[in-house]
Protein backbone atom coordinates (compact mmCIF):
# COMPACT_ATOMS: atom_id res chain seq x y z
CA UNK A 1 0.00 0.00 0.00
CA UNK A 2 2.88 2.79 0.92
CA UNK A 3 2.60 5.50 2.71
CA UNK A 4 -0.21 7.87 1.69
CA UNK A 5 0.25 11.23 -0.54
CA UNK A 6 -0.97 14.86 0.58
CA UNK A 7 -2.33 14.88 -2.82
CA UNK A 8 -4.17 12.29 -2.84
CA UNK A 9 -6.08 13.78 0.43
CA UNK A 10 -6.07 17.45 -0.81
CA UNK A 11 -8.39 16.11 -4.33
CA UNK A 12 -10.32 13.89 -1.90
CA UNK A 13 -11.22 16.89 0.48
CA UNK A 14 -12.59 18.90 -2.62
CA UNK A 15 -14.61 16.20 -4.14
CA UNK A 16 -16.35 15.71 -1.06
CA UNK A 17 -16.80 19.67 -0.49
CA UNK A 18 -17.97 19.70 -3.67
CA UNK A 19 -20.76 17.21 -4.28
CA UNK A 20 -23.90 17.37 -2.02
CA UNK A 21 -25.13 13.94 -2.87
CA UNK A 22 -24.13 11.57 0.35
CA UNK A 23 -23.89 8.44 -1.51
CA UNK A 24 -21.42 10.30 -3.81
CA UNK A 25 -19.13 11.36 -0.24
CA UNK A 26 -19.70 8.00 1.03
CA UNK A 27 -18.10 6.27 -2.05
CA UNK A 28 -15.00 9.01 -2.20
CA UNK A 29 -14.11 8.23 1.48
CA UNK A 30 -14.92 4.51 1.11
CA UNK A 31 -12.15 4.40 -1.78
CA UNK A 32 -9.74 6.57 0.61
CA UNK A 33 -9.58 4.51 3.42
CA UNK A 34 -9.32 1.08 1.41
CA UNK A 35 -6.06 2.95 0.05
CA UNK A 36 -5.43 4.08 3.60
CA UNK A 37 -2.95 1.95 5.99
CA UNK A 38 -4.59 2.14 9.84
CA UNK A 39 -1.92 4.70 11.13
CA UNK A 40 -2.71 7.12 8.65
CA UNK A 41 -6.79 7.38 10.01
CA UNK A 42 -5.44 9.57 13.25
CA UNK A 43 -3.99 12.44 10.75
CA UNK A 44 -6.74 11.52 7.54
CA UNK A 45 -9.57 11.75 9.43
CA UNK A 46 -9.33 14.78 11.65
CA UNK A 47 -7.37 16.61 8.24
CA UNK A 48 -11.08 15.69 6.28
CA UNK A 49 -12.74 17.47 8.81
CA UNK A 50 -10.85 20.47 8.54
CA UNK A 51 -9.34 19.62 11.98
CA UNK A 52 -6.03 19.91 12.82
CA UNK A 53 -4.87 16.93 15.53
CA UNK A 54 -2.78 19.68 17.15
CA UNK A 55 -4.67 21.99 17.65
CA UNK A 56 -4.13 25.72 16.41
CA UNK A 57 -0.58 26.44 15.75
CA UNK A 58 0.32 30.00 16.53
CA UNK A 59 0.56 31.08 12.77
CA UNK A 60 -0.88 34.25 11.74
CA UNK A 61 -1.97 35.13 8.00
CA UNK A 62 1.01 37.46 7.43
CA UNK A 63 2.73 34.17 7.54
CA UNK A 64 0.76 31.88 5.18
CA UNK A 65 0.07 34.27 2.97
CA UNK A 66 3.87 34.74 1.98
CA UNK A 67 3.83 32.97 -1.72
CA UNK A 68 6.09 30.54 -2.28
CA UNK A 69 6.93 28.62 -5.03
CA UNK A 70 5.23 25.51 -5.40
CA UNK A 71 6.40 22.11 -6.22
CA UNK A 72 6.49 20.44 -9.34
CA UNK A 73 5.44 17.12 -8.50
CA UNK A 74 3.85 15.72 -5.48
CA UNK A 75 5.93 14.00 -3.02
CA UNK A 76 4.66 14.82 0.56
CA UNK A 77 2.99 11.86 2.69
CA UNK A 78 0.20 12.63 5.19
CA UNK A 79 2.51 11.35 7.94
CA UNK A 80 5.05 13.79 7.12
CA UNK A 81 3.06 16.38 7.13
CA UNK A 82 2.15 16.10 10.24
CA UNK A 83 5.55 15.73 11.37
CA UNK A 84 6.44 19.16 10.20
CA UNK A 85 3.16 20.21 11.58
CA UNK A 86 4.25 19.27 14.87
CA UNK A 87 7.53 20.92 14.87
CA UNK A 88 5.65 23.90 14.04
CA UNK A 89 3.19 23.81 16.74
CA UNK A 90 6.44 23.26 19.43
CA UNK A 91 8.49 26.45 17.92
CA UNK A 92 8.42 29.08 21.15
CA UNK A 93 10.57 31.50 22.67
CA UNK A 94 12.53 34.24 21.24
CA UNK A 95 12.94 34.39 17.58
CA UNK A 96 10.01 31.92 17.07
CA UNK A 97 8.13 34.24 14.17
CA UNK A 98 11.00 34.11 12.18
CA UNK A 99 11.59 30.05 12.96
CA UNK A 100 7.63 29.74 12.12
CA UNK A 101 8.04 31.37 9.16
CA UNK A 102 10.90 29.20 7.94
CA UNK A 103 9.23 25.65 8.63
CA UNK A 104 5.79 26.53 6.82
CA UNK A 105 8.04 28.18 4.07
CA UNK A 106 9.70 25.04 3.84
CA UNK A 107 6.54 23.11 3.80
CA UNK A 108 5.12 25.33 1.67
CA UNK A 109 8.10 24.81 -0.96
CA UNK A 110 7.90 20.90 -0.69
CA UNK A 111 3.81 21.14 -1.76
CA UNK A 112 2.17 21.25 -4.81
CA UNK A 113 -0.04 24.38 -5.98
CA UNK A 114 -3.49 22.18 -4.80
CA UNK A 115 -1.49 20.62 -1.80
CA UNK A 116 -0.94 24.20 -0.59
CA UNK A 117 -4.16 25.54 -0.74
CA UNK A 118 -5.01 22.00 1.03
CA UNK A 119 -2.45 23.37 3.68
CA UNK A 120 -3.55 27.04 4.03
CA UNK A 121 -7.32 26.25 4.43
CA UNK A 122 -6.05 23.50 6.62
CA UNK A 123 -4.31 25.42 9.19
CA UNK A 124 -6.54 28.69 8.73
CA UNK A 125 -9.45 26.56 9.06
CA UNK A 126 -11.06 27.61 6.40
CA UNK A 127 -11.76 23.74 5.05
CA UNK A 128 -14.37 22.64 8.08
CA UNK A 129 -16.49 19.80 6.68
CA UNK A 130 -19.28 19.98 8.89
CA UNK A 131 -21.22 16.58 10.18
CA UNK A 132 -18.26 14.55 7.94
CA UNK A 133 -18.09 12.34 10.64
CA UNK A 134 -21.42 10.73 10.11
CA UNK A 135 -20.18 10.45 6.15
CA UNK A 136 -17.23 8.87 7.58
CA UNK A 137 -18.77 6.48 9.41
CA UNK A 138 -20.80 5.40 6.71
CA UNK A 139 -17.64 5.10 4.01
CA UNK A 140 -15.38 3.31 7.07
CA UNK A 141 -18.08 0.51 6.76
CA UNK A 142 -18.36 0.49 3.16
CA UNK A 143 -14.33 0.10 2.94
CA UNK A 144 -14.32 -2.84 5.18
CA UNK A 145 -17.15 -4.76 5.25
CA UNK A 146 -19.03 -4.14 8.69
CA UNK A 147 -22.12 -3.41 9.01
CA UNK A 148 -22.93 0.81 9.52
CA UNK A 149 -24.96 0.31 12.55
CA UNK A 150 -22.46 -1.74 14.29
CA UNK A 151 -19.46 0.95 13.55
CA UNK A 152 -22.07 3.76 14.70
CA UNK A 153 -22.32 2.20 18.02
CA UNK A 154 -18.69 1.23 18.52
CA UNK A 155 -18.05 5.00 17.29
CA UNK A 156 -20.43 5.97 19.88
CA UNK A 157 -18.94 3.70 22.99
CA UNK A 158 -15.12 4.76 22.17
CA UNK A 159 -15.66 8.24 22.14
CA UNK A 160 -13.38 8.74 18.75
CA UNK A 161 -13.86 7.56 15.18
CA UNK A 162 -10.22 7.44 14.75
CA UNK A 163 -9.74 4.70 17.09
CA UNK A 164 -12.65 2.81 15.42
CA UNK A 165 -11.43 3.01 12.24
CA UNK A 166 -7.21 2.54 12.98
CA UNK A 167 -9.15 -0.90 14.71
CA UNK A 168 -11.23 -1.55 11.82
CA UNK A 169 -8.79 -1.40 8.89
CA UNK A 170 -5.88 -2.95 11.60
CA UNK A 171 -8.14 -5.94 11.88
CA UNK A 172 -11.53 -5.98 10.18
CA UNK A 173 -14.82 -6.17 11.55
CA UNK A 174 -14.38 -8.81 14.19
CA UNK A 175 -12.11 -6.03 16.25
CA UNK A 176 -15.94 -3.97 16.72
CA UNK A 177 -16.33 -6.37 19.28
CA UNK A 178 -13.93 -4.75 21.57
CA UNK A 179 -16.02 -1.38 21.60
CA UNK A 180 -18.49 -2.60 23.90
CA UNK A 181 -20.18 -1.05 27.26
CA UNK A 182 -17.72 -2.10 29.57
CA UNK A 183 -17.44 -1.38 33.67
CA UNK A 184 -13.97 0.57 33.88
CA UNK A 185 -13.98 2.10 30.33
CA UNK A 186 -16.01 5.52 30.64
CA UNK A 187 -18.37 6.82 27.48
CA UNK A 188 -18.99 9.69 26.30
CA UNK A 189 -22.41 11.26 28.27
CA UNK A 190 -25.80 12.41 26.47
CA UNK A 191 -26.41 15.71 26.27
CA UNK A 192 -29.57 17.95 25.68
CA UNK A 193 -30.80 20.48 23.11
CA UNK A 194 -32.25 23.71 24.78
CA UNK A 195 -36.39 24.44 24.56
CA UNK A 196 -36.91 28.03 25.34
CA UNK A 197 -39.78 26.76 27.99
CA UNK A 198 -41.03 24.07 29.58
CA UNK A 199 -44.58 24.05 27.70
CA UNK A 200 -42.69 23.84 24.17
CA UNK A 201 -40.54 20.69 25.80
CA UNK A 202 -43.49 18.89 26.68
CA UNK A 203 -45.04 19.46 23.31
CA UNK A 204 -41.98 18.53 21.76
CA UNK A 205 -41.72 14.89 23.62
CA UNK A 206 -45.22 14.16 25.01
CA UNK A 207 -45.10 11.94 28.11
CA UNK A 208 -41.75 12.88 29.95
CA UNK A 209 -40.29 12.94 33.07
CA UNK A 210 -39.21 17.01 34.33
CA UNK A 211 -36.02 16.59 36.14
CA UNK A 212 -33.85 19.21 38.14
CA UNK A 213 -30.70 20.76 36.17
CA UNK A 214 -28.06 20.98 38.68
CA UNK A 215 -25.51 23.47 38.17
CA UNK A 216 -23.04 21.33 39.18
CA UNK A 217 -20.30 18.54 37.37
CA UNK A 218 -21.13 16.01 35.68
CA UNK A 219 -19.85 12.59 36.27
CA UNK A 220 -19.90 9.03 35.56
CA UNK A 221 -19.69 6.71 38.34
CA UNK A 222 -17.84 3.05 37.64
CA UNK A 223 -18.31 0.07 40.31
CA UNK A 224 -16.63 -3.32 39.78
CA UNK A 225 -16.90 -4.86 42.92
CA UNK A 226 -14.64 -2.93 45.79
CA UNK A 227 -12.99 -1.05 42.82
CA UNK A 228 -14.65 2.76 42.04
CA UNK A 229 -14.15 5.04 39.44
CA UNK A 230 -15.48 8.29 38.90
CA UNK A 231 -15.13 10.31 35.22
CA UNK A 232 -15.88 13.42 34.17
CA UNK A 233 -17.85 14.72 30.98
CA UNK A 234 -14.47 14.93 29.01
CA UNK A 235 -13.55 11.23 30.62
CA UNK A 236 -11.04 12.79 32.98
CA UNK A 237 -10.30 9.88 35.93
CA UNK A 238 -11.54 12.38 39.03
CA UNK A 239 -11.34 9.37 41.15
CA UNK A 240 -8.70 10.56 43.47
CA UNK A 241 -10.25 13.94 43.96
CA UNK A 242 -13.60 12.78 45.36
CA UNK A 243 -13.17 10.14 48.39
CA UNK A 244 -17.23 11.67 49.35
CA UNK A 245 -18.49 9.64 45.99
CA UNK A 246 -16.55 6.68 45.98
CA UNK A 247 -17.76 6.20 49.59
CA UNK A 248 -21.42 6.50 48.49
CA UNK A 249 -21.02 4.17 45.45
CA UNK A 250 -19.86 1.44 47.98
CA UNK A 251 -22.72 2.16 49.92
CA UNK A 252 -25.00 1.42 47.22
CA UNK A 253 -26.88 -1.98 46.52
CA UNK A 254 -25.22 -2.87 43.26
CA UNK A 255 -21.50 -4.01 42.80
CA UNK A 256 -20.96 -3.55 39.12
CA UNK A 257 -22.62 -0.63 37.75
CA UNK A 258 -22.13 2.66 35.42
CA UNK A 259 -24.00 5.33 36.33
CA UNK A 260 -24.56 8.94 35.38
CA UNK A 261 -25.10 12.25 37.53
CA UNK A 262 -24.31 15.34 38.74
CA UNK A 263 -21.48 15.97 41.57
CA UNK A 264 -22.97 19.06 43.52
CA UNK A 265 -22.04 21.31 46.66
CA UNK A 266 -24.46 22.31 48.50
CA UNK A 267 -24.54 24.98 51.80
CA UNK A 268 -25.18 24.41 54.86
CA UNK A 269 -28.86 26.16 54.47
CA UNK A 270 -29.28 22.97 51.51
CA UNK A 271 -29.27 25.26 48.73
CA UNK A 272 -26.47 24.56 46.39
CA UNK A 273 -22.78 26.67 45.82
CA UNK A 274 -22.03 28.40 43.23
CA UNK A 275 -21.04 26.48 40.62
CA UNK A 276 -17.25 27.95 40.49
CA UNK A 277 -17.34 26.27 44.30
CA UNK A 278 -17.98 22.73 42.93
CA UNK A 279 -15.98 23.56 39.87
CA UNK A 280 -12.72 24.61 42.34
CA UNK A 281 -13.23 21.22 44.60
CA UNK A 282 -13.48 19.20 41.66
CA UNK A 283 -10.37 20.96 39.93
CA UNK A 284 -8.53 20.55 43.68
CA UNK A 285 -5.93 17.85 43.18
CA UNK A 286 -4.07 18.89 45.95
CA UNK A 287 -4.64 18.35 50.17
CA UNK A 288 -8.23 16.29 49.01
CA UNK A 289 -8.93 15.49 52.70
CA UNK A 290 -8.72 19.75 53.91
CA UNK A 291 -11.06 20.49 50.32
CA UNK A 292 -13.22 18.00 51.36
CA UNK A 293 -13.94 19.12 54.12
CA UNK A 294 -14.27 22.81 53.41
CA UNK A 295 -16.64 22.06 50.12
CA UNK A 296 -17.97 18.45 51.00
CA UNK A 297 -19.91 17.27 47.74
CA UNK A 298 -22.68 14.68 46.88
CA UNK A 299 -23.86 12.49 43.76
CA UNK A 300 -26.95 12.70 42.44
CA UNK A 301 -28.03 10.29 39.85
CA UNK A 302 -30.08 10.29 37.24
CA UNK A 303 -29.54 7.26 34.65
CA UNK A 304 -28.20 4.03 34.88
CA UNK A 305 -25.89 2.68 31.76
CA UNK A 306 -24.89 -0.84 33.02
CA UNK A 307 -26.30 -2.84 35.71
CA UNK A 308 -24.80 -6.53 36.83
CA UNK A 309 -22.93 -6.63 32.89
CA UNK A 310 -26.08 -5.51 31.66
CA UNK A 311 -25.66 -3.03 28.46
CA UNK A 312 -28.98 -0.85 29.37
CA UNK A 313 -28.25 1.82 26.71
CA UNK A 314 -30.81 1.02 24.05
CA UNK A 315 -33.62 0.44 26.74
CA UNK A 316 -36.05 3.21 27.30
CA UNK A 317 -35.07 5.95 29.76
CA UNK A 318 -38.34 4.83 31.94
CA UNK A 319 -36.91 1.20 32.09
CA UNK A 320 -33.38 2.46 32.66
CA UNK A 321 -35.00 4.70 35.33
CA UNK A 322 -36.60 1.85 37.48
CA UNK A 323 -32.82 -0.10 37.21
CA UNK A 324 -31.78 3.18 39.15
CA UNK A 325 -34.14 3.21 41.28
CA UNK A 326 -33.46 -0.90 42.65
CA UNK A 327 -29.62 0.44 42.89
CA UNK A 328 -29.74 4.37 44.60
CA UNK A 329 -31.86 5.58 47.66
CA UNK A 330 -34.52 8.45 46.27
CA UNK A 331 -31.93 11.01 48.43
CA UNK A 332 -29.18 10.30 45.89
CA UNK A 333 -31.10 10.66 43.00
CA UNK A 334 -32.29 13.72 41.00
CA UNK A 335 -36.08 15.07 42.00
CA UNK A 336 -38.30 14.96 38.88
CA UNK A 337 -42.13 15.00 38.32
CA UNK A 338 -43.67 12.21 35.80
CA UNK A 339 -45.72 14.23 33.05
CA UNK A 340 -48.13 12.55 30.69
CA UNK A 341 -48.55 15.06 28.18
CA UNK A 342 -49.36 18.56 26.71
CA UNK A 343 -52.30 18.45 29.33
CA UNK A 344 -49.83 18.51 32.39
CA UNK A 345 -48.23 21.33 31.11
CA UNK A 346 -49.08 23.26 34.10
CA UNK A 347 -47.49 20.82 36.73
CA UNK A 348 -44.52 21.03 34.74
CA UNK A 349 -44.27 24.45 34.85
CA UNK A 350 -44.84 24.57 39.05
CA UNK A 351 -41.87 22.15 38.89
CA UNK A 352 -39.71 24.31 37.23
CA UNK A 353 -40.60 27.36 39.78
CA UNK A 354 -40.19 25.38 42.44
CA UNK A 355 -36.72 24.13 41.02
CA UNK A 356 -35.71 27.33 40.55
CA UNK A 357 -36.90 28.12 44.27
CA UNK A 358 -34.62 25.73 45.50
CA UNK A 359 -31.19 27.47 44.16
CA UNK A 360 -30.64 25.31 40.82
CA UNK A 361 -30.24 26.44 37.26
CA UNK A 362 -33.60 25.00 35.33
CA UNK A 363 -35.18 21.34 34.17
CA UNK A 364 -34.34 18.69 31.59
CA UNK A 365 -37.60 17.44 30.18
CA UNK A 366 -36.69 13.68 29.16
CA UNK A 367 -38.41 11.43 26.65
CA UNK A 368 -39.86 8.08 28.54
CA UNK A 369 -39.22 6.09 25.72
CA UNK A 370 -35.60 7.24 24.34
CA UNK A 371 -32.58 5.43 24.49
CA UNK A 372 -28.99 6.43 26.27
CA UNK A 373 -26.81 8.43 22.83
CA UNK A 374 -23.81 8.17 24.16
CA UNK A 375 -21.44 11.27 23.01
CA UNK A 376 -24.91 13.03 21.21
CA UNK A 377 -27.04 15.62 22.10
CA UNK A 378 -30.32 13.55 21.82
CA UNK A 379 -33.49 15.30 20.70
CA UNK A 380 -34.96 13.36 23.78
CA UNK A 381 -33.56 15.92 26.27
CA UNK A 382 -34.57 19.40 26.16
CA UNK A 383 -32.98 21.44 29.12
CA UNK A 384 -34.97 24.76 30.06
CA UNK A 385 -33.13 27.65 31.92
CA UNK A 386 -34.64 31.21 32.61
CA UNK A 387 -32.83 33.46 30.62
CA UNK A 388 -30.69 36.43 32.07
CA UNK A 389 -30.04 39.16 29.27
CA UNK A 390 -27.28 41.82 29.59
CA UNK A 391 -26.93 44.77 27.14
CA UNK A 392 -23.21 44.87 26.44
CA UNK A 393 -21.10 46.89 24.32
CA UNK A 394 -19.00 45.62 21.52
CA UNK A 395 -15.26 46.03 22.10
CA UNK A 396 -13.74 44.42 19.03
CA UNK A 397 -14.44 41.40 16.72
CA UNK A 398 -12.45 38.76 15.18
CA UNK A 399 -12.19 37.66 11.52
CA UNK A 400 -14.50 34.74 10.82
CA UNK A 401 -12.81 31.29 9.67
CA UNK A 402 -14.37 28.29 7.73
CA UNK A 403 -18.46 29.10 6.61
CA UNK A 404 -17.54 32.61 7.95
CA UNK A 405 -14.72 33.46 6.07
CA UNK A 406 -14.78 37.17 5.05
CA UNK A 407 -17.51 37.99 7.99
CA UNK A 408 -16.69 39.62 11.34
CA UNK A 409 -17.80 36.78 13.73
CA UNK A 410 -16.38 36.54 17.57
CA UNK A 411 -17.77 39.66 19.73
CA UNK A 412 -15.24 41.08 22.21
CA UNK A 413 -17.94 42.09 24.54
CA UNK A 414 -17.56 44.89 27.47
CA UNK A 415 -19.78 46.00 30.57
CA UNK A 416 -19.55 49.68 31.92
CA UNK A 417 -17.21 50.58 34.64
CA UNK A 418 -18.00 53.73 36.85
CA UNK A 419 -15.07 56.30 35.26
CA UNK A 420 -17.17 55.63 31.65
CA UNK A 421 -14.61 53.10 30.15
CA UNK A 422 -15.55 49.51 29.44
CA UNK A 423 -14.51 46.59 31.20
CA UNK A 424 -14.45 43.41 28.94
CA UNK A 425 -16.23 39.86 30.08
CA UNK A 426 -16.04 37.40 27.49
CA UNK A 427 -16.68 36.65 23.88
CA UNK A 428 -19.02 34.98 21.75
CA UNK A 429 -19.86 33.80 17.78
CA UNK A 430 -23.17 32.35 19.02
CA UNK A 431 -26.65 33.07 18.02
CA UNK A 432 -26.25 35.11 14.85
CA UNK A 433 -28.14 34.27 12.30
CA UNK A 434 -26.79 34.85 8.14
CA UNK A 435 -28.68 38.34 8.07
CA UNK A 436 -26.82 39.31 11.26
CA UNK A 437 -23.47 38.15 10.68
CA UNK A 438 -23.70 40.43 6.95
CA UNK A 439 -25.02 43.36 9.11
CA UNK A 440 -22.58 43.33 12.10
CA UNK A 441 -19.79 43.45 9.33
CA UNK A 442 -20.52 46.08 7.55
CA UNK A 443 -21.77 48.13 10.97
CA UNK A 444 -17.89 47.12 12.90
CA UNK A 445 -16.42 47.96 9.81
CA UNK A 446 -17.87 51.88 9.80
CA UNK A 447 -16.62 51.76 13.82
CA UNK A 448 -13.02 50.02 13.12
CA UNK A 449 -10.47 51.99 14.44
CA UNK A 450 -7.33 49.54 14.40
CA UNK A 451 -6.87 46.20 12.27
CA UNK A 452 -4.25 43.56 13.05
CA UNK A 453 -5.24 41.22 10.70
CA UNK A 454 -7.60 38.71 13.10
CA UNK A 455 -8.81 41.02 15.76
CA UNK A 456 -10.23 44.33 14.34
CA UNK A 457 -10.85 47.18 17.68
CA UNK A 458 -13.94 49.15 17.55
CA UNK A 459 -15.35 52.75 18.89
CA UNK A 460 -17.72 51.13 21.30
CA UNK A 461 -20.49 52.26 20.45
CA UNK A 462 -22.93 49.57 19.28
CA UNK A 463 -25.13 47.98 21.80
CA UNK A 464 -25.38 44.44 22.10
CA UNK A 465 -28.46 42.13 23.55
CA UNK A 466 -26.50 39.08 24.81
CA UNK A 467 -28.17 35.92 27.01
CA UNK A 468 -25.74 34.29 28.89
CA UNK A 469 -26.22 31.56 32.17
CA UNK A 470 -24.21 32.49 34.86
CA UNK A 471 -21.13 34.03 35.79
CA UNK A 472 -17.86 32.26 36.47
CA UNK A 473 -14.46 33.95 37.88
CA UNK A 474 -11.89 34.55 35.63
CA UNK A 475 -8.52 36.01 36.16
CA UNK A 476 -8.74 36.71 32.37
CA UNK A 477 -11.32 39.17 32.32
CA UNK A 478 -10.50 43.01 34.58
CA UNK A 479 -13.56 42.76 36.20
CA UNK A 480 -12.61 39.46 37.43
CA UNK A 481 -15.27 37.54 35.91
CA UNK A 482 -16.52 36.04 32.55
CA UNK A 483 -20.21 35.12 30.95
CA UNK A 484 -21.31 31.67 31.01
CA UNK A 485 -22.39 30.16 27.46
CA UNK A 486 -22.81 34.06 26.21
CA UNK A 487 -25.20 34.08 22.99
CA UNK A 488 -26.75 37.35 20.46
CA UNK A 489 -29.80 38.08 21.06
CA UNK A 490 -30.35 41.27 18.91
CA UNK A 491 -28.61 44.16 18.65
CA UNK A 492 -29.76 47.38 20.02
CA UNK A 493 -29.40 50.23 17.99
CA UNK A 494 -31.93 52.10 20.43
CA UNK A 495 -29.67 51.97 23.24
CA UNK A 496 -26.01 54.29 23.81
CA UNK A 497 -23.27 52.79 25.05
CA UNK A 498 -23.77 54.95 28.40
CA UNK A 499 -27.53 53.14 28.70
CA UNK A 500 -25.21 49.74 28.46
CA UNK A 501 -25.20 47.79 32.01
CA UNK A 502 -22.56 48.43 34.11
CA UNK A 503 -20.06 45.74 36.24
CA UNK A 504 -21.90 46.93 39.42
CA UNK A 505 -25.05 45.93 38.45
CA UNK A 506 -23.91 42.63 37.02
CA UNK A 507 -22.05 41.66 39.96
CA UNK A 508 -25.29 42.56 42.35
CA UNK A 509 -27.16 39.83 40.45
CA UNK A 510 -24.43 37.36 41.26
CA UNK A 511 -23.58 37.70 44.76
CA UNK A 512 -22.21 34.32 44.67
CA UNK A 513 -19.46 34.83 42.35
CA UNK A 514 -18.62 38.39 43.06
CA UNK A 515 -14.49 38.81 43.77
C-alpha cells in the first residue's frame, strides 16, 4: 500500500466539499480509506474534517500568505506532514516568528499548488467539513465490510472515530467487538438540546419525566466490585479527587454498575454553591482530605448505563429509570415529576418554579421512551433555563474562519465601569443568524479603528443584547469575571453605550461569584 500522498487527500477533500449527494461522499471516502494503511486514520480523518490533531498552531496570516513557489510534483505523505506540523506547533521562545516562518516556508516549498491551498485552508481553518463524521462512518463501513450500525455504536462507545477506524482497517470487523459497554472504560455522556420553555418541551416529547438541572459537574460513576471510578464529561479519571463519591457508590446496593449524575455542593442552608465552588473542589488535586472538608460534595443520579454486565443503553429511559431506582436511595437521585402530556403542562411548569426556588439552574424534560446516545445531544432531552439578558457593548471582533470566512464573527464584549470606560467579560460567535453576521460586518467595519489582521478594535459604540447563564471567575477578564455560554440576542441600535449595564449591576445579580 505505501505511505499515503498529501495529494491524494487534498483532491479527496474537494470532491467531497464539492458534491452534495451523500452516496457520492460516502463512495469518495470509502475508496480513501481502502487505500489508507490504519496509522494514517489519526492524521486523515481529523485533516477531512478540517481539523487539525494539534490543535491551532500560533501562525498568523502574514505568515501563510507569503507565496512561495510551489512544487512540481507531489511527493509529501500525510505522515510527514504532520511531522512538520508538529515541529511547528512546538516552535516558542525568542525568535520563534522568524523560525515559524521558515518551517511553513519550507513546507510550503515541498507542496504542490493544490497541496498548498489543502495546507492554508487546513491550518486557517477555512476547510471545516461539517457533520463529515457521520459520512465517515458510513464510508469506514463500506471500505471494510461491517455493518454501519455496528461501527455507529462502537463510534459511539469509544468516544473517537479514529480509534474505530485505525481498529477496523488494523483488523476488520471482528475487532468492533472490543467497543463494547464495559465497567472501567467511561463513554462519552448524552447531552440535551435547549427548549426556550417548559410548555414547548413537553409538546416537543409528550409523556416525559421534568427533572432538576443541577448546576453542578457532571460525572460518571464506575463500580466493579470494591474497585470505584469516577469520570468526568471529558472522561477525565476524578477518582482521586472525590473520596465523598466513591464512599457512596460502595454504599450502594449494586456491585458492578455505570451510572450517570451530577457531583454538587451544596450549603449548609441545603441550597447549592455556586457552581465555580464545585468547579474549584473538583479541579482541587491537591490536600483532598482539607477540600473536602471545606466544600464536601454529593452524587446525584439520574440514569443508569450498566447494571450486573447488563448493556442498558438502548432500553427506554423509563426502564433504565426503574434499574436506578433498585440500585440508589430516592436522596441520591435527582427530583423529577412524571408528566403525561401537553395536558400537564401546568405541573410542569410549578416544577420548574419550584426548582428554581430551590437554588438550581432550570429542568431537563426527558423522553420516557428514548434510548442512552452516548457522546450526542439527543433530541430526547430538552434542558430549560430562565434566561438572564445583559446589554453589552462591543469592544472588538475577530475575523471569521471556515463558513464565515470574510464575515466579522467573535464579539469582544464589554460592561460599563463607573469612570465611563468599558470593562471586557467574554466573547461569543453564538446566536447570529446569516442576516446578522452580513449586518454586524458592515456596521464594525464603519466603527473600526485599528486592524491587526484577526482582531479588528472598535469605537464602542454599538449595543449588544446578549443571554448568557451564569457568571464564572476569571482572572482573564479586569472585572474578574466572565459570561457563562454568552449568545446574540439582537442588537440594540436604540440603546447608547452609556444606557449599556454596568459591572456593578452585574455583579449585584451574582452575589455568589462576586471577587
Amino acid at each position: 500500500m505505501g505511505f499515503m500522498l498529501l495529494t491524494r487527500l487534498a483532491q479527496v477533500s474537494r470532491e467531497v466539499a464539492a458534491t452534495s449527494a451523500r452516496s457520492r461522499k460516502i463512495a469518495l471516502l470509502a475508496e480513501l480509506f481502502r487505500d489508507a494503511e490504519a496509522d494514517d486514520v489519526p492524521i486523515v480523518i481529523p485533516y477531512l474534517a478540517g481539523r487539525l490533531p494539534q490543535g491551532r498552531l500560533g501562525v498568523g496570516w502574514k505568515v501563510l500568505s507569503r507565496p512561495v513557489d510551489p512544487a512540481a510534483e507531489p511527493s509529501l505523505t500525510v505522515r510527514e506532514t504532520d511531522a512538520r506540523l508538529t515541529d511547528l506547533g512546538k516552535v516558542s521562545g525568542p525568535g520563534s516568528q522568524a523560525e515559524r516562518a521558515r518551517l511553513v516556508g519550507e513546507l510550503m516549498g515541498a507542496a504542490t499548488e493544490d497541496e498548498q491551498r489543502f495546507l492554508f485552508g487546513l491550518i486557517t481553518g477555512e476547510v471545516r467539513q461539517g457533520a463529515l463524521d457521520a459520512v465517515a462512518v458510513e464510508g469506514l463501513a463500506v471500505a471494510t465490510g461491517a455493518p454501519p450500525a455496528d461501527v455507529r455504536r462502537a463510534v459511539m462507545l469509544a468516544g473517537s472515530l479514529q480509534t474505530v477506524a485505525q481498529a477496523l482497517l488494523a483488523d476488520g470487523p471482528e475487532s468492533l467487538n472490543r467497543f463494547r459497554l464495559t465497567v472501567g472504560r467511561p463513554v462519552l455522556p448524552m447531552l440535551a438540546h435547549s427548549a426556550s420553555s417548559v410548555a414547548e418541551a413537553v409538546e416537543k416529547l409528550g409523556a416525559c419525566v421534568v427533572e432538576e438541572k443541577l448546576d453542578g459537574i457532571r460525572v460518571q460513576v464506575h463500580r466493579d466490585g470494591d474497585t470505584v471510578r469516577i469520570y468526568t464529561r471529558t472522561l477525565d479519571d476524578i477518582t482521586d479527587r472525590l473520596p465523598e463519591l466513591t464512599a457512596a457508590a460502595l454504599e450502594l446496593n449494586g456491585d458492578r454498575f455505570i451510572l450517570d449524575g451530577e457531583v454538587i455542593s451544596f450549603g449548609a442552608d441545603g441550597r447549592p454553591r455556586s457552581f465555580q465552588e464545585t468547579a474549584g473542589r473538583v479541579g482541587s488535586r491537591v490536600d483532598v482530605a482539607t477540600a473536602a472538608e471545606a466544600v464536601p460534595v454529593s452524587p446525584v443520579f439520574f440514569d443508569a448505563l450498566s447494571v450486573d454486565d447488563r448493556d442498558l443503553l438502548d432500553l427506554p429511559f423509563a426502564e433504565r429509570h426503574a434499574e436506578l431506582a433498585r440500585l440508589v436511595p430516592e436522596p441520591m437521585r435527582v427530583r423529577r415529576t412524571l408528566i403525561k402530556g401537553p395536558e400537564d403542562i401546568d405541573a410542569a411548569q410549578a416544577f420548574l418554579a419550584e426548582t428554581l426556588k430551590r437554588g438550581h439552574e432550570g429542568v431537563v424534560a426527558k423522553a420516557l421512551d428514548a434510548p442512552y446516545s452516548a457522546g450526542r445531544r439527543g433530541a430526547s432531552w430538552l434542558k430549560v433555563k430562565p434566561v438572564h439578558t445583559l446589554d453589552l457593548v462591543v469592544l472588538a471582533v475577530e475575523r471569521g474562519h471556515g463558513r464565515r470566512t470574510g464575515k466579522l464573527s467573535n464579539l469582544h464584549l464589554g460592561a460599563r465601569n463607573p469612570d465611563g470606560s468599558f470593562a471586557m467579560l467574554g466573547k461569543t460567535f453564538k446566536g447570529m443568524t446569516d442576516a446578522m453576521l452580513t449586518w454586524q460586518t458592515e456596521r464594525l467595519t464603519e466603527l473600526a479603528v485599528e486592524d491587526d489582521g484577526w482582531v479588528v478594535t472598535v469605537r464602542p459604540e454599538l449595543v449588544v443584547e446578549i443571554a448568557y447563564d451564569g457568571l464564572q471567575r476569571s482572572t482573564r477578564y479586569p472585572a474578574g469575571v466572565t459570561l457563562r455560554f454568552a449568545r446574540v440576542v439582537r442588537y440594540r441600535e436604540d440603546k447608547r453605550p452609556e444606557d449599556a449595564d454596568t459591572v456593578e449591576t452585574l455583579l449585584a445579580a451574582h452575589p455568589e461569584v462576586a471577587p
